[in-house]
N, C-alpha and C. Protein backbone atom coordinates (compact mmCIF):
# COMPACT_ATOMS: atom_id res chain seq x y z
N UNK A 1 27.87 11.75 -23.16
CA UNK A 1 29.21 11.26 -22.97
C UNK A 1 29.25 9.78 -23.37
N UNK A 2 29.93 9.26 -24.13
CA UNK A 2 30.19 8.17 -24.38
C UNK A 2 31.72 7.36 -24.03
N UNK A 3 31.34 6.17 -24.03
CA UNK A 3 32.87 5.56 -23.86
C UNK A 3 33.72 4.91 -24.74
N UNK A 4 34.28 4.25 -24.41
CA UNK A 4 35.50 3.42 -25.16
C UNK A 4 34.66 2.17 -26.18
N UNK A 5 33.85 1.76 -25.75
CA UNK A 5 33.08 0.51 -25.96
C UNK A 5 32.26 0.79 -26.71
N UNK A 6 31.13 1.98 -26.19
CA UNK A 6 30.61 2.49 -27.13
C UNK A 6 30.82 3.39 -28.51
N UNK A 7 31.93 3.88 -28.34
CA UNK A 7 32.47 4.68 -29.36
C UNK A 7 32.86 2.96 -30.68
N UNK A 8 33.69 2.27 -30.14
CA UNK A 8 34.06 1.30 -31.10
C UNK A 8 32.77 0.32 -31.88
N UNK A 9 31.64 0.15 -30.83
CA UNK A 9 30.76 -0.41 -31.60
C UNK A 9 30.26 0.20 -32.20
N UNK A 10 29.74 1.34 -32.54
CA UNK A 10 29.36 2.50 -33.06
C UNK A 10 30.19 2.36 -34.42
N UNK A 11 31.37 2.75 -34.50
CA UNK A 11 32.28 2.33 -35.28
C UNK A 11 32.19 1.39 -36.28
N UNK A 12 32.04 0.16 -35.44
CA UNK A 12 31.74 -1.31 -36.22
C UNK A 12 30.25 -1.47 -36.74
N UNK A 13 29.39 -0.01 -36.18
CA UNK A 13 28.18 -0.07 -37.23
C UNK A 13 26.76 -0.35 -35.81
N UNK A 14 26.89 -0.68 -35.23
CA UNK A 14 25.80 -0.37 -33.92
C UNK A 14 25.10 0.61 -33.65
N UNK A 15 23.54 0.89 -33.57
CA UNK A 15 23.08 2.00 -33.26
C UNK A 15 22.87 2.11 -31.88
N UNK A 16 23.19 3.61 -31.88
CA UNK A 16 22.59 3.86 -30.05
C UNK A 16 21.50 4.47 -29.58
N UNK A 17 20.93 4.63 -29.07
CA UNK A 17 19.81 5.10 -28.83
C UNK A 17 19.35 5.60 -27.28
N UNK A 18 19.65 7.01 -26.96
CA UNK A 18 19.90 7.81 -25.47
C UNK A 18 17.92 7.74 -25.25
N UNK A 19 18.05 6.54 -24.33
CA UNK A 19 16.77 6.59 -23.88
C UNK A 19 16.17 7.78 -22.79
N UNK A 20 16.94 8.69 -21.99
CA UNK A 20 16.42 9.39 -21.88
C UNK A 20 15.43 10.88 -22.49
N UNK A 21 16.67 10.93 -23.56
CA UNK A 21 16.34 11.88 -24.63
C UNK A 21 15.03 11.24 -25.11
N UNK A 22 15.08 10.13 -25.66
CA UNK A 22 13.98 9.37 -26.73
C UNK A 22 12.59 9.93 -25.85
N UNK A 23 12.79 9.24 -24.26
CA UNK A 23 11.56 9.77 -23.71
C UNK A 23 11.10 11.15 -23.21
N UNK A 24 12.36 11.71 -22.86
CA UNK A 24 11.86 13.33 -23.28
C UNK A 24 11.33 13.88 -24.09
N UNK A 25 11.51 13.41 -25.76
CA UNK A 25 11.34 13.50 -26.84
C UNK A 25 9.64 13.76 -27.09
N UNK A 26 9.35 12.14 -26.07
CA UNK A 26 7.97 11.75 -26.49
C UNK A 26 7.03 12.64 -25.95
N UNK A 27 7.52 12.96 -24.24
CA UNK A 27 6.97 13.39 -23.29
C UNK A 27 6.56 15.56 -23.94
N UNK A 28 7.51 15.46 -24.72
CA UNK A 28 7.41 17.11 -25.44
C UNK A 28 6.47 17.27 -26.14
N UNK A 29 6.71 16.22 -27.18
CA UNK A 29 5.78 16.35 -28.28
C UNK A 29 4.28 16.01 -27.92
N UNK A 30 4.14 15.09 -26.62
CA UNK A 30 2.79 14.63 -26.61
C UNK A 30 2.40 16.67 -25.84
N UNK A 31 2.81 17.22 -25.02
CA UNK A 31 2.58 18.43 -24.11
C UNK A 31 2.41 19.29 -25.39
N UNK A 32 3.35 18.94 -26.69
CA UNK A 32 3.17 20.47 -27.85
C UNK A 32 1.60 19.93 -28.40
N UNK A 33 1.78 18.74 -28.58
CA UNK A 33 0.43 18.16 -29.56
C UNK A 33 -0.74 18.73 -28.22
N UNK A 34 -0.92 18.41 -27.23
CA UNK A 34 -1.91 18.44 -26.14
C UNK A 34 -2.48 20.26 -26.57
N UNK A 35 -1.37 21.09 -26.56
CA UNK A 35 -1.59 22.63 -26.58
C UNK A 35 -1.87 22.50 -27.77
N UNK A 36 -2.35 21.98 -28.86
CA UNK A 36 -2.67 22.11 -30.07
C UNK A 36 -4.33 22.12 -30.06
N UNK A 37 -4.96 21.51 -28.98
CA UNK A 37 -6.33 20.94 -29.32
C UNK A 37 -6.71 21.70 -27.73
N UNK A 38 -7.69 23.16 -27.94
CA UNK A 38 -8.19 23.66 -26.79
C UNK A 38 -9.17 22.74 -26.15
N UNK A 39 -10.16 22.40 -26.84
CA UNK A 39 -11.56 21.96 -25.87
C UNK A 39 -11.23 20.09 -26.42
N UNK A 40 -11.05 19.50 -25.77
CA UNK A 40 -10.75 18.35 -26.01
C UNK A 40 -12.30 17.38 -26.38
N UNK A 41 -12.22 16.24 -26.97
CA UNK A 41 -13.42 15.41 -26.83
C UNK A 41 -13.36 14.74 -26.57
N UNK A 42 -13.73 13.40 -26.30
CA UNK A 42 -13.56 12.41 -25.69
C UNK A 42 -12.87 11.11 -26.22
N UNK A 43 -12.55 10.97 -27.37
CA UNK A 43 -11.66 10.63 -28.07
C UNK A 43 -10.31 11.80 -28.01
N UNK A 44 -10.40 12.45 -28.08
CA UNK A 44 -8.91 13.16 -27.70
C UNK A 44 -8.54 13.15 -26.44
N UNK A 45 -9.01 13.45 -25.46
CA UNK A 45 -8.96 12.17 -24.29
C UNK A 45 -8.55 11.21 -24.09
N UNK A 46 -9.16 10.37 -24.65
CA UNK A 46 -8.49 9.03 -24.18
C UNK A 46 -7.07 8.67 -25.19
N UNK A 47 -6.95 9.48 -25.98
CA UNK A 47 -5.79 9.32 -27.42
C UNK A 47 -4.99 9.75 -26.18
N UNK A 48 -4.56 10.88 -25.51
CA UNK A 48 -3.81 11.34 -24.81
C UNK A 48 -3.90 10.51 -23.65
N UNK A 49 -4.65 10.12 -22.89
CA UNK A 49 -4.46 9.51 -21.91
C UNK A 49 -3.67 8.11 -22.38
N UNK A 50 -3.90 7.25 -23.27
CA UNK A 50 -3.14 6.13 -24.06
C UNK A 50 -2.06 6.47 -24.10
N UNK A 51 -1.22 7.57 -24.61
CA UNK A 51 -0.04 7.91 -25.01
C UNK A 51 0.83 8.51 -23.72
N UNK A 52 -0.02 8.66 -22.47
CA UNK A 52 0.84 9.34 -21.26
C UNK A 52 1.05 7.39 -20.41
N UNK A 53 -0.13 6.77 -20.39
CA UNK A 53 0.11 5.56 -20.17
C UNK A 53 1.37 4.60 -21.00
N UNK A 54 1.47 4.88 -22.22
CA UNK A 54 2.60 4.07 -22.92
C UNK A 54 3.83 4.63 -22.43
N UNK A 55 4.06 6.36 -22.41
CA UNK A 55 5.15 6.85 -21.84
C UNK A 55 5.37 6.04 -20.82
N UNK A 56 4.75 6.08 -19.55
CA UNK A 56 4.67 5.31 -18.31
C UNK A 56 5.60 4.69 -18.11
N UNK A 57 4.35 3.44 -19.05
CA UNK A 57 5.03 2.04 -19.16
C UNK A 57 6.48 1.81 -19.60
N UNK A 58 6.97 2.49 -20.87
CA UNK A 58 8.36 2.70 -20.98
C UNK A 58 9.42 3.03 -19.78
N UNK A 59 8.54 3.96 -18.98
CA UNK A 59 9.76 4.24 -18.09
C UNK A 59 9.66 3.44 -16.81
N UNK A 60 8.82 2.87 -16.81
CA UNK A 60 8.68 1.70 -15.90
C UNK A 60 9.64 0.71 -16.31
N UNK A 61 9.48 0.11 -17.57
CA UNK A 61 10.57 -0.73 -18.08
C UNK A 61 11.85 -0.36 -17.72
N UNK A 62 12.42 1.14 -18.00
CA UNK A 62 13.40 1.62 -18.28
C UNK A 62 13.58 1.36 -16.11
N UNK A 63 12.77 1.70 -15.61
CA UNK A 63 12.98 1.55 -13.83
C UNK A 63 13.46 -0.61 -13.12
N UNK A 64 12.84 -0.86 -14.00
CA UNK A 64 12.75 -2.35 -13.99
C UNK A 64 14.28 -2.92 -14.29
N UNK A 65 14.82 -2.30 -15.36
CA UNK A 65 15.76 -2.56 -16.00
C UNK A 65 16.97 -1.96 -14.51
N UNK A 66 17.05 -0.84 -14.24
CA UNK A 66 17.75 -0.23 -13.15
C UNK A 66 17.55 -1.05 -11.83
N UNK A 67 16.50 -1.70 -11.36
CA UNK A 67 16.09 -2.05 -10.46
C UNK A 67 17.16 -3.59 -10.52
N UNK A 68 16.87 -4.28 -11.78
CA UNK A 68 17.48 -5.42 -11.88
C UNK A 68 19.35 -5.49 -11.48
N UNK A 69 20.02 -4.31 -11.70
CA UNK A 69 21.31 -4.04 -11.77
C UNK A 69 21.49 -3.06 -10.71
N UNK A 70 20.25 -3.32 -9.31
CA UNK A 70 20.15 -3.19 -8.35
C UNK A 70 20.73 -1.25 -8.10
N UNK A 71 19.98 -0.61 -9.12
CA UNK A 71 19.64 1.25 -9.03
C UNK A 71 18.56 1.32 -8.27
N UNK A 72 18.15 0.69 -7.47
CA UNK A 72 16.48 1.07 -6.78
C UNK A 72 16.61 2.47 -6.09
N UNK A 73 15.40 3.12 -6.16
CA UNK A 73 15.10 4.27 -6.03
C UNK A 73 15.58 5.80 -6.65
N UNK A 74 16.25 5.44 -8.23
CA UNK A 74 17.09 6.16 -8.47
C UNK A 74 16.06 6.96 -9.65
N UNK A 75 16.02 8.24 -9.65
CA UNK A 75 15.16 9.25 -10.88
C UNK A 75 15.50 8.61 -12.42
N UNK A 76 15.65 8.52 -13.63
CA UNK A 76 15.70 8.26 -14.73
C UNK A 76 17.12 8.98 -14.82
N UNK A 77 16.43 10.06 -14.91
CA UNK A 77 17.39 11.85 -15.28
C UNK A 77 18.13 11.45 -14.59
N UNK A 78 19.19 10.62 -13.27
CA UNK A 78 20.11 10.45 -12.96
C UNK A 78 21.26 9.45 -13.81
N UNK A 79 20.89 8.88 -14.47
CA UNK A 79 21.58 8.10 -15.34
C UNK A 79 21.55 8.02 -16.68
N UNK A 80 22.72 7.85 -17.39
CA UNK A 80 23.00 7.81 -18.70
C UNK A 80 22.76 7.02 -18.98
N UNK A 81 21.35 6.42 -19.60
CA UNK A 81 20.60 4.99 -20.39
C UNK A 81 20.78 5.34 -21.81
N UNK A 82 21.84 4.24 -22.27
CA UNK A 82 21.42 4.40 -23.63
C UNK A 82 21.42 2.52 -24.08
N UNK A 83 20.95 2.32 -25.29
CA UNK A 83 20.49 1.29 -25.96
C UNK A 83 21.83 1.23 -26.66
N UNK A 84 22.05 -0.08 -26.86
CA UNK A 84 23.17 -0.23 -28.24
C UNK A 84 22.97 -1.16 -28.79
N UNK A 85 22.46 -1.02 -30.28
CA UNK A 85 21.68 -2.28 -30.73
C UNK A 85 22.87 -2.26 -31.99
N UNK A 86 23.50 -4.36 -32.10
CA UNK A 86 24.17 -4.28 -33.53
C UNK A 86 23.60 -5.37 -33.58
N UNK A 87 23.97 -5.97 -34.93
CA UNK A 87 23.60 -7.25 -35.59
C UNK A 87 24.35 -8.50 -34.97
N UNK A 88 23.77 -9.39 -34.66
CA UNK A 88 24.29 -10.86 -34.31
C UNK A 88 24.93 -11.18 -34.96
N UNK A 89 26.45 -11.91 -35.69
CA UNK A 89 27.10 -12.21 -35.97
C UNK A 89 27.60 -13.36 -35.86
N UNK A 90 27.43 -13.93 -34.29
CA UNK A 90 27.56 -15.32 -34.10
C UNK A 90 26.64 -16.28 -35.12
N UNK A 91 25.90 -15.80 -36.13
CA UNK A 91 24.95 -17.25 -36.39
C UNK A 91 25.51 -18.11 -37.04
């Protein structure tokens, strides 16, 4: 669902970016890639363990960010996070 604000910057050329999806995204593909490799080694190991830690950390950020605009204790999946990135214009 989007809004008024977002629909117009969008418009004027802004990308958005539904951070929940993005990290669902990641969180899939790392679980499809994981079922790809039966007997793991120890380098595949720690490749996966790296990549469940970066997830993490993202959604830690993404909790940090909620926390600041005072959401404490709230799931991810409860809120519509999205990114809206345009170009600076003021310079």
């Amino acid at each position: 669902m989007t809004d008024k604000y977002e629909t117009i910057e969008t418009l004027k050329g802004a990308k958005v970016l539904d951070i929940n999806e993005w990290i669902r995204k990641q969180e899939d593909d790392l679980f499809h890639f994981k079922q790809q490799f039966d007997a793991q080694t120890a380098t595949d190991a720690k490749f996966f363990k790296c990549k469940e830690l970066e997830i993490r950390a993202q959604k830690d950020m993404v909790r940090s960010w909620l926390d600041h605009l005072e959401e404490n204790g709230i799931a991810l999946h409860q809120h519509n996070i999205r990114l809206l990135v345009s170009k600076n214009t003021e310079s």
